[in-house]
N, C-alpha and C. Protein backbone atom coordinates (compact mmCIF):
# COMPACT_ATOMS: atom_id res chain seq x y z
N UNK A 1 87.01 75.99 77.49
CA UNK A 1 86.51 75.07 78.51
C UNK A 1 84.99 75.07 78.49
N UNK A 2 84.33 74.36 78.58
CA UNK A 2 83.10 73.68 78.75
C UNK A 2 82.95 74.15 80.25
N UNK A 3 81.25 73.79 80.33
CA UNK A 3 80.96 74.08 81.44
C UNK A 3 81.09 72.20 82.48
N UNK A 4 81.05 71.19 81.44
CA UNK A 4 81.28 70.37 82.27
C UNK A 4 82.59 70.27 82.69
N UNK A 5 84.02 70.82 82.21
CA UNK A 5 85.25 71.13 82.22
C UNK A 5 85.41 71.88 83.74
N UNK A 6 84.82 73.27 83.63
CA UNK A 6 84.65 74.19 84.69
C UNK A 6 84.03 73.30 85.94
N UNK A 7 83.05 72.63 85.77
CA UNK A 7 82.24 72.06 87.35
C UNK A 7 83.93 70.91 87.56
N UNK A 8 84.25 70.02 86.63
CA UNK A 8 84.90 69.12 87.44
C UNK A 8 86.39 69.97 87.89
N UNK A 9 86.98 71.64 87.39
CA UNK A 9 87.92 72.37 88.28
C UNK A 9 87.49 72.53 89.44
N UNK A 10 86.03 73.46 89.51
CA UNK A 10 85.86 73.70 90.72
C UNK A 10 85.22 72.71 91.34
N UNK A 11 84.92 71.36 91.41
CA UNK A 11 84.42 70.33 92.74
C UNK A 11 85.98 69.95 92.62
N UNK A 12 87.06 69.65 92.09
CA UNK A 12 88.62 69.51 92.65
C UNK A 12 88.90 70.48 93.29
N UNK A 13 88.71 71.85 93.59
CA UNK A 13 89.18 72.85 94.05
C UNK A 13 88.27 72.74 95.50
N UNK A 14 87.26 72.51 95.60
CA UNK A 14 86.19 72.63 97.05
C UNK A 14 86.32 71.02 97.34
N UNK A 15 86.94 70.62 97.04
CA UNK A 15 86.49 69.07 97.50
C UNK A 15 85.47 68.77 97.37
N UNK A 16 84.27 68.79 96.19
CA UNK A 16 83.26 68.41 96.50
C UNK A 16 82.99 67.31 96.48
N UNK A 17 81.77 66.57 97.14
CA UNK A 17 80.77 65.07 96.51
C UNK A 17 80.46 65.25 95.14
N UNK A 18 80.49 63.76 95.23
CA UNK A 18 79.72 63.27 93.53
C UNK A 18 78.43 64.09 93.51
N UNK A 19 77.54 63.82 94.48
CA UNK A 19 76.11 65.38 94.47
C UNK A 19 76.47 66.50 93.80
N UNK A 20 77.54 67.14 94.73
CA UNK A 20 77.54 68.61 94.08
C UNK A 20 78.36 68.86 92.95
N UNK A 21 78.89 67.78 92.51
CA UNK A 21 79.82 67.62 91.07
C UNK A 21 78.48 68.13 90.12
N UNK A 22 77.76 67.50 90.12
CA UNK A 22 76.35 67.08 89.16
C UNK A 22 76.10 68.55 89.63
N UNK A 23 75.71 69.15 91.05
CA UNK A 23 74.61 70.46 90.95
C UNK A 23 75.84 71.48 90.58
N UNK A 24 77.06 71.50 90.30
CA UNK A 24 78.21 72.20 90.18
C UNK A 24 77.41 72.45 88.46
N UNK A 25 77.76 71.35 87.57
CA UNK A 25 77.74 71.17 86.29
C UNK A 25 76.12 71.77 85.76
N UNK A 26 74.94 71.45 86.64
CA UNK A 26 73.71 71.85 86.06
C UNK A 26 73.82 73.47 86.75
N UNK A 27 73.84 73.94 87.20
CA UNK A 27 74.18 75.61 87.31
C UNK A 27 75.04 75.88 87.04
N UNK A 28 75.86 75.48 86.34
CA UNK A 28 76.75 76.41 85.49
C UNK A 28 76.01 76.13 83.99
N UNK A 29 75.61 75.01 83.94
CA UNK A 29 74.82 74.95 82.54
C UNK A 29 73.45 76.29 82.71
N UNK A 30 73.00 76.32 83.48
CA UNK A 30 71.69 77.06 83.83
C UNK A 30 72.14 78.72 83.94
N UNK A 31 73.40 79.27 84.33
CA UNK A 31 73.43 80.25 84.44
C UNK A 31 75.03 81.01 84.13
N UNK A 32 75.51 80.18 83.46
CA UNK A 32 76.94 80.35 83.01
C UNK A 32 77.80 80.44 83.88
N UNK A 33 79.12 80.96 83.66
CA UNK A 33 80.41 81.14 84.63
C UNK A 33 80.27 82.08 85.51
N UNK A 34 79.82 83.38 84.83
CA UNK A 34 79.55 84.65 85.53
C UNK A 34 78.18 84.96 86.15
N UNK A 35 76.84 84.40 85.83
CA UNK A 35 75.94 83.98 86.67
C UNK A 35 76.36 83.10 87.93
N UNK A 36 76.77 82.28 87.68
CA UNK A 36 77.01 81.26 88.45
C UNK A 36 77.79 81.83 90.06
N UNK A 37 78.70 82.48 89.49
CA UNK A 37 79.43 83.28 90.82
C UNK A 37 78.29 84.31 91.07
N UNK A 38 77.79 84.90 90.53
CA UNK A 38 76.55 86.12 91.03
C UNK A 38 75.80 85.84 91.75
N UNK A 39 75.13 84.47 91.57
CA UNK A 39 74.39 84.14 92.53
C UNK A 39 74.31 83.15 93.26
N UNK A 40 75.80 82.79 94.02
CA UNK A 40 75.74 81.92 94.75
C UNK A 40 75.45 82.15 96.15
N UNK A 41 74.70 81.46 96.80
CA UNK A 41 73.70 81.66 97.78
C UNK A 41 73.39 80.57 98.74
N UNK A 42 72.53 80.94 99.66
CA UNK A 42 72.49 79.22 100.74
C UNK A 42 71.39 78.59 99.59
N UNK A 43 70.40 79.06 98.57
CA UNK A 43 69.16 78.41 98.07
C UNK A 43 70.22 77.57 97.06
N UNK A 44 71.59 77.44 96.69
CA UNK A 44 72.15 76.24 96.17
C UNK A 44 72.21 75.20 96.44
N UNK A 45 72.02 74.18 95.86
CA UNK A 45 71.98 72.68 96.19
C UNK A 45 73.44 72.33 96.34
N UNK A 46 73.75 73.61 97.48
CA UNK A 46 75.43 73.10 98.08
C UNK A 46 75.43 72.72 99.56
N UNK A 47 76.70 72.05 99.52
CA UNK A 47 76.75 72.70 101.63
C UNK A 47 77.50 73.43 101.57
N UNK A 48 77.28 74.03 103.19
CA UNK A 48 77.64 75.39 103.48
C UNK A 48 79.06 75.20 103.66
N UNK A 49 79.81 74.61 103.31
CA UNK A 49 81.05 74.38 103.37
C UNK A 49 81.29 74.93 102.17
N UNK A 50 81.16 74.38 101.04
CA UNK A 50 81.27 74.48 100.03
C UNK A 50 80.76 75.44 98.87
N UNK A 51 79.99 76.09 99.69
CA UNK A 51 79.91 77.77 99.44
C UNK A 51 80.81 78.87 100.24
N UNK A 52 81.03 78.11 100.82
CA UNK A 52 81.71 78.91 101.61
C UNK A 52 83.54 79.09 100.35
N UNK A 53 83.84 77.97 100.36
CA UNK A 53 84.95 77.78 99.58
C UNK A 53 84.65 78.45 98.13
N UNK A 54 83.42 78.24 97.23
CA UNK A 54 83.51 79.11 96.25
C UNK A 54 83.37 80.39 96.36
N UNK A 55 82.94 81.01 97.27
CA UNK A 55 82.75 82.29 97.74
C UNK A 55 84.48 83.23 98.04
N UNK A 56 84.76 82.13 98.78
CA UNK A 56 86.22 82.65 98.80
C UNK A 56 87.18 82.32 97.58
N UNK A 57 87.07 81.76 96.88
CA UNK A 57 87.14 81.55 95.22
C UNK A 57 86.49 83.16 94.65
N UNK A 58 85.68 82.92 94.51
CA UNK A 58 84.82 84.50 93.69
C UNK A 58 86.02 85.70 94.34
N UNK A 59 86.47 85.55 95.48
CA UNK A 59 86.94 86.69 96.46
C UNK A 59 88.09 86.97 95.15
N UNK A 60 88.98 86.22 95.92
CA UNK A 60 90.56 85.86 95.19
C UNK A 60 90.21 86.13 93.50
N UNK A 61 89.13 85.46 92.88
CA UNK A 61 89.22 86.47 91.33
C UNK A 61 89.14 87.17 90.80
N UNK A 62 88.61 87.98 92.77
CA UNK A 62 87.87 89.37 91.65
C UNK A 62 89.07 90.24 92.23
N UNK A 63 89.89 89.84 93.34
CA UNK A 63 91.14 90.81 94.10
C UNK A 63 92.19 91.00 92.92
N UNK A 64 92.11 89.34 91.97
CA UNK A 64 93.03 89.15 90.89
C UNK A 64 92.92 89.79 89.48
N UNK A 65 91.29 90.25 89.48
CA UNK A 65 90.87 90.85 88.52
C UNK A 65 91.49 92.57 88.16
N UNK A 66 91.15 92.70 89.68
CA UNK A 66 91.58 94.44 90.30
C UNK A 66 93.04 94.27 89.42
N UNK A 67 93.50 93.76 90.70
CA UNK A 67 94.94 93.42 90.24
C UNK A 67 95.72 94.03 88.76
N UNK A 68 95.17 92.36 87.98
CA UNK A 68 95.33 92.44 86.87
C UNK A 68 94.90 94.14 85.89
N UNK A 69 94.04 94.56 86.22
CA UNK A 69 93.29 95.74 85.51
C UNK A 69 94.00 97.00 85.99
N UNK A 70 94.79 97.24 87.30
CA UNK A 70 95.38 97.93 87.30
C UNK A 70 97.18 97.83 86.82
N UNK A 71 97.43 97.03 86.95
CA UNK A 71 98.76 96.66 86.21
C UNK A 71 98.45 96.62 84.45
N UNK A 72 97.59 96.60 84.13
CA UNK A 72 97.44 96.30 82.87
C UNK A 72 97.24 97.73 82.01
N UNK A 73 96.46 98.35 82.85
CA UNK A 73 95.62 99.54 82.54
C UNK A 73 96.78 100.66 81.84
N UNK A 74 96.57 100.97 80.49
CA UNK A 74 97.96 102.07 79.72
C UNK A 74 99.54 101.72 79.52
N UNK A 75 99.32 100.39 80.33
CA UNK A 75 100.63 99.85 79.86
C UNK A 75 101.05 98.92 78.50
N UNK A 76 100.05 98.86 77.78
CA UNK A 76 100.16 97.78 76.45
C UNK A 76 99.82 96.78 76.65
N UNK A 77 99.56 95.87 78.35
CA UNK A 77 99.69 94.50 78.54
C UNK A 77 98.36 94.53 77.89
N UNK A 78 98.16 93.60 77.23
CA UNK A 78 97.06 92.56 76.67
C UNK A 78 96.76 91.11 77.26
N UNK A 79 95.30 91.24 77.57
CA UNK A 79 95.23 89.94 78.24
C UNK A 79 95.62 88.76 77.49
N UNK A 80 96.17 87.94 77.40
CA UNK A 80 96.38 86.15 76.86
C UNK A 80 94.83 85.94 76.24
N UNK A 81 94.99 85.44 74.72
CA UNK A 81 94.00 84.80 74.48
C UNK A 81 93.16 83.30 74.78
N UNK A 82 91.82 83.07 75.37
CA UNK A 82 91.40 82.34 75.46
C UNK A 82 91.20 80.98 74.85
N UNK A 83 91.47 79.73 74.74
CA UNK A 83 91.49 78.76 74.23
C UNK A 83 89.91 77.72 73.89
């Protein structure tokens, strides 16, 4: 996936405006996937709605991350390769 791929999941996932489609796509271009969640903040050219929603996004991937890493951890599971 592209980063213009990634902005138009997550403005379907937050409901965003056509605005923050565009500031979705140029910070993720500017600071990748994993920047991008690091430093999301009020100084984003978001509304606070809509930080609010990726924030609770970041939550849920990183609970899923745990998750995943302890179920995974000495048991053989291998993560799925990336496309």
């Amino acid at each position: 996936m592209n980063n213009k791929d990634v902005a138009s999941l997550l403005g379907e996932l937050i409901e965003a405006d056509k605005d923050e489609w565009v500031s979705l796509e140029r910070l993720l271009n500017r600071y990748g996937v994993v920047g991008f969640f690091q430093k999301l903040d009020e100084r984003m050219p978001l509304s606070t709605e809509s930080l609010e929603k990726l924030q609770a996004l970041q939550s849920l991937i990183d609970i899923l991350s745990k998750r995943y890493v302890e179920l995974g951890e000495g048991n053989g599971c291998e993560p799925a390769p990336h496309q």
